[in-house]
Protein backbone atom coordinates (compact mmCIF):
# COMPACT_ATOMS: atom_id res chain seq x y z
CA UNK A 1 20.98 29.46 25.05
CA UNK A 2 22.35 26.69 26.82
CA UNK A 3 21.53 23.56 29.14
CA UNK A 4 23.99 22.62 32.24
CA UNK A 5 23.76 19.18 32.91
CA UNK A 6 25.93 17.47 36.21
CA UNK A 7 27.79 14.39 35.87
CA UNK A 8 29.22 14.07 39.46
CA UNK A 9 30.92 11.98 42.13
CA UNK A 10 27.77 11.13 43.40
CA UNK A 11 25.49 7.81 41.24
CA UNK A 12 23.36 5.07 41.63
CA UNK A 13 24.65 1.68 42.56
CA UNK A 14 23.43 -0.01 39.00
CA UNK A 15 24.01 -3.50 40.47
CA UNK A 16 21.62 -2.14 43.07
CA UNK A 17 19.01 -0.72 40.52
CA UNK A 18 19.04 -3.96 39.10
CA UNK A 19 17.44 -5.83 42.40
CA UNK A 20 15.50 -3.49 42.93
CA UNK A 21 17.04 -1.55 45.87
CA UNK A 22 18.62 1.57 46.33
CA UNK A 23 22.23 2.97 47.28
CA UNK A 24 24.45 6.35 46.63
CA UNK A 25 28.05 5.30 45.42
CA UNK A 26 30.92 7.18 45.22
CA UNK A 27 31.98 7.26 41.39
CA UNK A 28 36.24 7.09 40.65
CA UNK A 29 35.93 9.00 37.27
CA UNK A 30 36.52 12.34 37.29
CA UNK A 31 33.62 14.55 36.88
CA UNK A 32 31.88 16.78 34.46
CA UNK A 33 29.66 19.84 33.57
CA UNK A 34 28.15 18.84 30.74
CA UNK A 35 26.77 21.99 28.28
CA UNK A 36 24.18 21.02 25.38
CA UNK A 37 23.40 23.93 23.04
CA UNK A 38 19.34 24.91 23.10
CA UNK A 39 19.34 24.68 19.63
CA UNK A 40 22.40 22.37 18.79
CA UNK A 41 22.93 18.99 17.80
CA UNK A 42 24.92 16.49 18.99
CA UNK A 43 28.33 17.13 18.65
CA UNK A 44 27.93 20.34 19.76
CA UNK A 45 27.53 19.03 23.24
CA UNK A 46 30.71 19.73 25.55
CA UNK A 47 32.15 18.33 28.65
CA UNK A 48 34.37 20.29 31.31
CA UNK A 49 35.66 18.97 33.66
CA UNK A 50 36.10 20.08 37.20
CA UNK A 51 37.40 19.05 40.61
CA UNK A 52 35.54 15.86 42.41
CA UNK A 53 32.19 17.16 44.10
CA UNK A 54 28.58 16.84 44.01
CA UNK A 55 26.60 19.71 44.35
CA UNK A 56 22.74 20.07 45.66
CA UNK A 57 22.14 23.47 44.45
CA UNK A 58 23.01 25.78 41.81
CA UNK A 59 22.26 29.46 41.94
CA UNK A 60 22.66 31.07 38.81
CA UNK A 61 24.58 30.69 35.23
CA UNK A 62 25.08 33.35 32.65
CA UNK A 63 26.63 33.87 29.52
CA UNK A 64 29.67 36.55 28.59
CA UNK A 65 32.83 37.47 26.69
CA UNK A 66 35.78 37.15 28.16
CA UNK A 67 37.26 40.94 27.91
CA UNK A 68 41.07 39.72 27.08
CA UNK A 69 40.86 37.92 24.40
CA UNK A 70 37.35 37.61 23.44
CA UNK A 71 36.42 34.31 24.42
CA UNK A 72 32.48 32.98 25.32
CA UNK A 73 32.49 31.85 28.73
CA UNK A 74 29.52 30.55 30.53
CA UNK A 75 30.23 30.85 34.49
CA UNK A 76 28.39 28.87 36.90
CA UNK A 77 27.72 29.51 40.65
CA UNK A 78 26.33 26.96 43.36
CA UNK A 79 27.57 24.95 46.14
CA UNK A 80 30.23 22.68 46.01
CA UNK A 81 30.73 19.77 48.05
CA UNK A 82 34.37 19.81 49.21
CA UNK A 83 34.37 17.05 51.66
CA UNK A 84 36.18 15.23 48.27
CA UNK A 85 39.44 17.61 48.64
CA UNK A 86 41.45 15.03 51.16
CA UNK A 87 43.10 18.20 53.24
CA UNK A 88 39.47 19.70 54.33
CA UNK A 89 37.82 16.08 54.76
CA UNK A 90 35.38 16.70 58.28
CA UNK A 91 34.60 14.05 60.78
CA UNK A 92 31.34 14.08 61.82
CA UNK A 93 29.83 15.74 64.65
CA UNK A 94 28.24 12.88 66.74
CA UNK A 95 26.81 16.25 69.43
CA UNK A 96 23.56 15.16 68.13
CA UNK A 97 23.30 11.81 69.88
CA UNK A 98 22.76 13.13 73.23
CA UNK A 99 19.85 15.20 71.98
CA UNK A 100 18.23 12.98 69.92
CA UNK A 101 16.18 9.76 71.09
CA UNK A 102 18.49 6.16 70.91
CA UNK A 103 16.30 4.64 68.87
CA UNK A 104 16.63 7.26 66.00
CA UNK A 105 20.50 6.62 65.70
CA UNK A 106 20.28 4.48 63.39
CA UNK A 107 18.50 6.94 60.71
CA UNK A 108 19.54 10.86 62.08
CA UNK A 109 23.16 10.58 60.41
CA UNK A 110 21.28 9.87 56.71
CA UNK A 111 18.95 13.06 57.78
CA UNK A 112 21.34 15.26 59.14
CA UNK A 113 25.12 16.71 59.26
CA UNK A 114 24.84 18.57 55.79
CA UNK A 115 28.14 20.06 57.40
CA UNK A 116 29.89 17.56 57.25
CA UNK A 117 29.87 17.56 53.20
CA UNK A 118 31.94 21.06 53.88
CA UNK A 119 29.50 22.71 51.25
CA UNK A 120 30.87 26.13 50.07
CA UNK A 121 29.76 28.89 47.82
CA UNK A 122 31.38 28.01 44.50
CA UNK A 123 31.98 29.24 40.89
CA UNK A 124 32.49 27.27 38.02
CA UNK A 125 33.95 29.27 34.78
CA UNK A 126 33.78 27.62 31.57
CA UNK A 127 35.44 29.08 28.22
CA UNK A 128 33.30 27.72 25.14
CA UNK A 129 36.16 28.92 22.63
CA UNK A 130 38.86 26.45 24.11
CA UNK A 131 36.76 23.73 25.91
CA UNK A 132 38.07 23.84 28.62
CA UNK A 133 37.03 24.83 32.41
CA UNK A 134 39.23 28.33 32.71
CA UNK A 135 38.70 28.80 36.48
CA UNK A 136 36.62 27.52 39.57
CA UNK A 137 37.38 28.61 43.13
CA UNK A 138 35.60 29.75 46.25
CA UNK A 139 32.83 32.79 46.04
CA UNK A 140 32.85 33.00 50.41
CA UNK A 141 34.99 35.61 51.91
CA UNK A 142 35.18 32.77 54.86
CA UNK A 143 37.71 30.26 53.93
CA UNK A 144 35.54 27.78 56.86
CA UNK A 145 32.15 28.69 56.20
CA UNK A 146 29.91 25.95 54.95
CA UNK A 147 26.89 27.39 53.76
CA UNK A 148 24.07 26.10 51.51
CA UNK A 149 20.10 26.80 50.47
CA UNK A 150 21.35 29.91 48.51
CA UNK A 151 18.72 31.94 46.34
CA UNK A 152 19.35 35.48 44.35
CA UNK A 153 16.86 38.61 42.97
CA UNK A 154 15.20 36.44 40.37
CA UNK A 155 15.10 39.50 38.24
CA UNK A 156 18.80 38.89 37.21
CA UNK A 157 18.30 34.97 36.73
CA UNK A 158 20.71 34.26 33.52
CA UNK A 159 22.85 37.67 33.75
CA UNK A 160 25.56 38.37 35.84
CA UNK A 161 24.54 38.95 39.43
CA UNK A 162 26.30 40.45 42.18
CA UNK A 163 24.46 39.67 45.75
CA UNK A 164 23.90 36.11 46.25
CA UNK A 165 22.02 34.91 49.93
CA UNK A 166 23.11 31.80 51.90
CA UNK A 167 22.00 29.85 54.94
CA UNK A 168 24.74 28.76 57.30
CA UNK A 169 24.14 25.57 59.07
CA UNK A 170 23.97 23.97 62.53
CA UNK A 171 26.91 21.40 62.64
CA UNK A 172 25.94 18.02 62.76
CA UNK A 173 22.19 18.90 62.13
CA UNK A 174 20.07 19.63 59.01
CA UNK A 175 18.72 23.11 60.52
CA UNK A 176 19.85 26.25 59.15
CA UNK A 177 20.78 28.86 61.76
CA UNK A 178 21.14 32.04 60.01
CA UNK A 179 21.94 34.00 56.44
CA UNK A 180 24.79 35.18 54.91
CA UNK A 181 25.06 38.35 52.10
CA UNK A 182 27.75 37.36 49.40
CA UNK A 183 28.79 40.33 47.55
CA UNK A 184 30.30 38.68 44.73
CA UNK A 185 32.13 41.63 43.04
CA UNK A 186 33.75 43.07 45.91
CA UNK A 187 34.66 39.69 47.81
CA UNK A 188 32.89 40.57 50.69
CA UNK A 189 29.81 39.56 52.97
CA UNK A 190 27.63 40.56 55.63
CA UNK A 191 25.40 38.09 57.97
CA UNK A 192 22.94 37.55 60.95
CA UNK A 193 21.91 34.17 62.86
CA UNK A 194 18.66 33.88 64.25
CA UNK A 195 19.79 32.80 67.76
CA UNK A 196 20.49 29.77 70.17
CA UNK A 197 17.91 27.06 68.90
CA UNK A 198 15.93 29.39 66.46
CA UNK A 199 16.13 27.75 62.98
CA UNK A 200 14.85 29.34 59.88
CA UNK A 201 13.87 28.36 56.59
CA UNK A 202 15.41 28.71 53.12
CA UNK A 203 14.75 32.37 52.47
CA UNK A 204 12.80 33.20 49.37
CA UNK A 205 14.38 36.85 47.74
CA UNK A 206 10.57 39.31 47.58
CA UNK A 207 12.16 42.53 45.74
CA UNK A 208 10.83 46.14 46.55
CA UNK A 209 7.81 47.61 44.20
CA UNK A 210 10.15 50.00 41.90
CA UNK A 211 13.61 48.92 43.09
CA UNK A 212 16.38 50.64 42.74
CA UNK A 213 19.01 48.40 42.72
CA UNK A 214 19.95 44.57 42.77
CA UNK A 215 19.55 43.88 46.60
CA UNK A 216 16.35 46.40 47.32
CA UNK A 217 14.04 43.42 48.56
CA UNK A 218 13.81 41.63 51.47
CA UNK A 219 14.51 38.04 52.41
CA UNK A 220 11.61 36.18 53.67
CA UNK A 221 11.54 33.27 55.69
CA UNK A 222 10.07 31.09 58.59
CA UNK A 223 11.69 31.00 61.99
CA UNK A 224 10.84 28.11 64.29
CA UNK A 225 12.42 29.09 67.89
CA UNK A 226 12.47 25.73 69.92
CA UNK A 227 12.68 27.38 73.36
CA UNK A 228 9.45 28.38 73.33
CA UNK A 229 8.06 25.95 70.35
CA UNK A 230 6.57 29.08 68.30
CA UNK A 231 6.99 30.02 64.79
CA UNK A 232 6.81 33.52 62.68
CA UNK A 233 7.20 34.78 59.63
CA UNK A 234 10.40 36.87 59.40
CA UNK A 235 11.20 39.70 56.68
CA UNK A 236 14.64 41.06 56.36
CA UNK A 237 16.06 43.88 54.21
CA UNK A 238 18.03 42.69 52.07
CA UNK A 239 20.38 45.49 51.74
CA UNK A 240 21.37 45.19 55.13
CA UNK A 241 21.58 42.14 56.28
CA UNK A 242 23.43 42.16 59.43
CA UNK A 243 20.73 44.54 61.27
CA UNK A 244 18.02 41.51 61.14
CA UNK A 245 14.54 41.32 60.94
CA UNK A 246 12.06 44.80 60.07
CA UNK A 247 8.81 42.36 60.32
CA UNK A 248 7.80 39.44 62.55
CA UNK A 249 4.76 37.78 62.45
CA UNK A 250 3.69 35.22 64.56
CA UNK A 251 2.31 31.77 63.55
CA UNK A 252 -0.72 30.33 65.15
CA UNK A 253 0.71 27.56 65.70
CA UNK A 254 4.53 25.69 65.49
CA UNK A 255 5.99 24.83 62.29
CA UNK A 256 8.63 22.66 60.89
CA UNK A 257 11.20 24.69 59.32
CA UNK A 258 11.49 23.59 55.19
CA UNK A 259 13.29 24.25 52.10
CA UNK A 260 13.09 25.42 48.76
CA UNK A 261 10.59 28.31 48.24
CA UNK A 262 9.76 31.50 45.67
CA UNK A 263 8.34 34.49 45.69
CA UNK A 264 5.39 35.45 44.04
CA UNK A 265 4.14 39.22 43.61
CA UNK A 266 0.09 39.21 43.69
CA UNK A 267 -0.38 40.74 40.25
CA UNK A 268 0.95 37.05 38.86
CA UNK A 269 -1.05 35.55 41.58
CA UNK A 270 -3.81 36.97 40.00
CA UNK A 271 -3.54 36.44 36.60
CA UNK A 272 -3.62 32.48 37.60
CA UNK A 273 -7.11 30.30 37.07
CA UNK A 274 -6.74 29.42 40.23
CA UNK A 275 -7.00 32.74 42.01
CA UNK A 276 -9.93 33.23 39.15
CA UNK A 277 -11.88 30.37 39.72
CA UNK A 278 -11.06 28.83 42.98
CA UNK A 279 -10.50 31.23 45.21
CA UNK A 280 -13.54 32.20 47.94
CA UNK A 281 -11.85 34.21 50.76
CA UNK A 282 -11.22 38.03 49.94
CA UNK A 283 -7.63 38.93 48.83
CA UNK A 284 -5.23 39.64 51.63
CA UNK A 285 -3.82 43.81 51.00
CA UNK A 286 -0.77 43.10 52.02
């Protein structure tokens, strides 16, 4: 019913703009979800506003009545930035200068160190009835954890949810080591890491034919181990995180390990022109 729009620390330099260059500034004004009715008009539009961040990623936003006193509240979950909350500012880790060449110092720290932006599983709550943001706070049952590259079951994409999946992060680097399991009800969470120099891939969430509950899937991804400069395709149940991978695949040859990905089940696959039309190999039955 609703758009979420972001007006954060984070904008163009417009003097900048205006030469034709580009440069990230850090804005003083305090910042703002901004909510614009699907069907509304313009002064139905509504601005909250929340703590100083930016935020990369969102995971999921839903609509519901607040059970007290029957208010509309539209909560919000992604990752915050809290490197803008002066007690848990981070200095950089500078580790990666004695692995990586001299003459790439000058561009790795604009590449890497997404750690160092102390990004955290966050929710945003805000009550429609009042205007006013009602409640934001933490999600991670790890007070230090910075995690990011989060995805959930699609299949409850604008309801509540209750399992969200994050990747935690190699300090100083932009590699993601491992996942976390946030149960988001019960406060708790479950996790696995790949290894010493294995680095995987934002997982895509591929649920189970007939599931039979939010988490029955599996978490697929792409793990590129650098001791041995191989790749595979990983699958992990989802429901049980912590005991790792139940398929592993391997590539035939090395990958770079990426973000941002979906799942696709093959009966939408093939329903597309493309797989109509264009496609000459024979189907794959897996």
């Amino acid at each position: 019913n609703s758009s979420i729009l972001s007006d954060l620390a984070v904008q163009f330099d417009e003097k900048v703009l205006a030469k034709g260059g580009f440069k990230n500034v850090t804005c003083r004004k305090p910042c703002h979800f901004v909510i614009i009715p699907r069907y509304g008009k313009t002064e139905d539009i509504r601005f909250f506003e929340v703590k100083k961040t930016f935020v990369l990623h969102f995971l999921n936003a839903y609509e519901s009545v607040d059970p007290h006193n029957g208010h509309a509240i539209i909560t919000l979950d992604g990752y915050r930035q809290c490197a803008y909350d002066g007690p848990m500012e981070r200095k950089p880790d500078m580790s990666w200068q004695n692995e990586v060449p001299e003459k790439y110092h000058k561009i790795f720290p604009t590449l890497g160190g997404l750690d160092v932006l102390v990004c955290k599983l966050w929710r945003w709550k805000f009550d429609l009835t009042t205007g006013k943001t009602c409640w934001e706070g933490p999600l991670d049952d790890k007070v230090d954890r910075c995690a990011e590259f989060g995805v959930i079951n699609q299949a409850v994409a604008g309801c509540p949810h209750r399992f969200a999946y994050s990747c935690t992060l190699k300090p100083g680097w932009f590699l993601l080591t491992g996942f976390v399991k946030h149960d988001v009800v019960d406060g708790t969470s479950s996790s696995y890491e790949f290894g010493s120099n294995r680095f995987c891939s934002e997982p895509a969430f591929a649920p189970r034919n007939n599931p039979k509950s939010e988490d029955d899937g599996y978490l697929v991804t792409f793990v590129t181990d650098m001791n041995n400069k191989t790749s595979e395709f990983v699958m992990i149940d989802a429901r049980d995180v912590e005991a790792g991978p139940v398929c592993r695949l391997k590539l035939p040859h090395r990958i770079s390990s990426g973000t941002h990905a979906c799942w696709c089940p093959r009966r939408l696959l093939e329903k597309s022109a493309y797989w109509k039309t264009k496609r000459k190999t024979t189907p794959s039955k897996l």
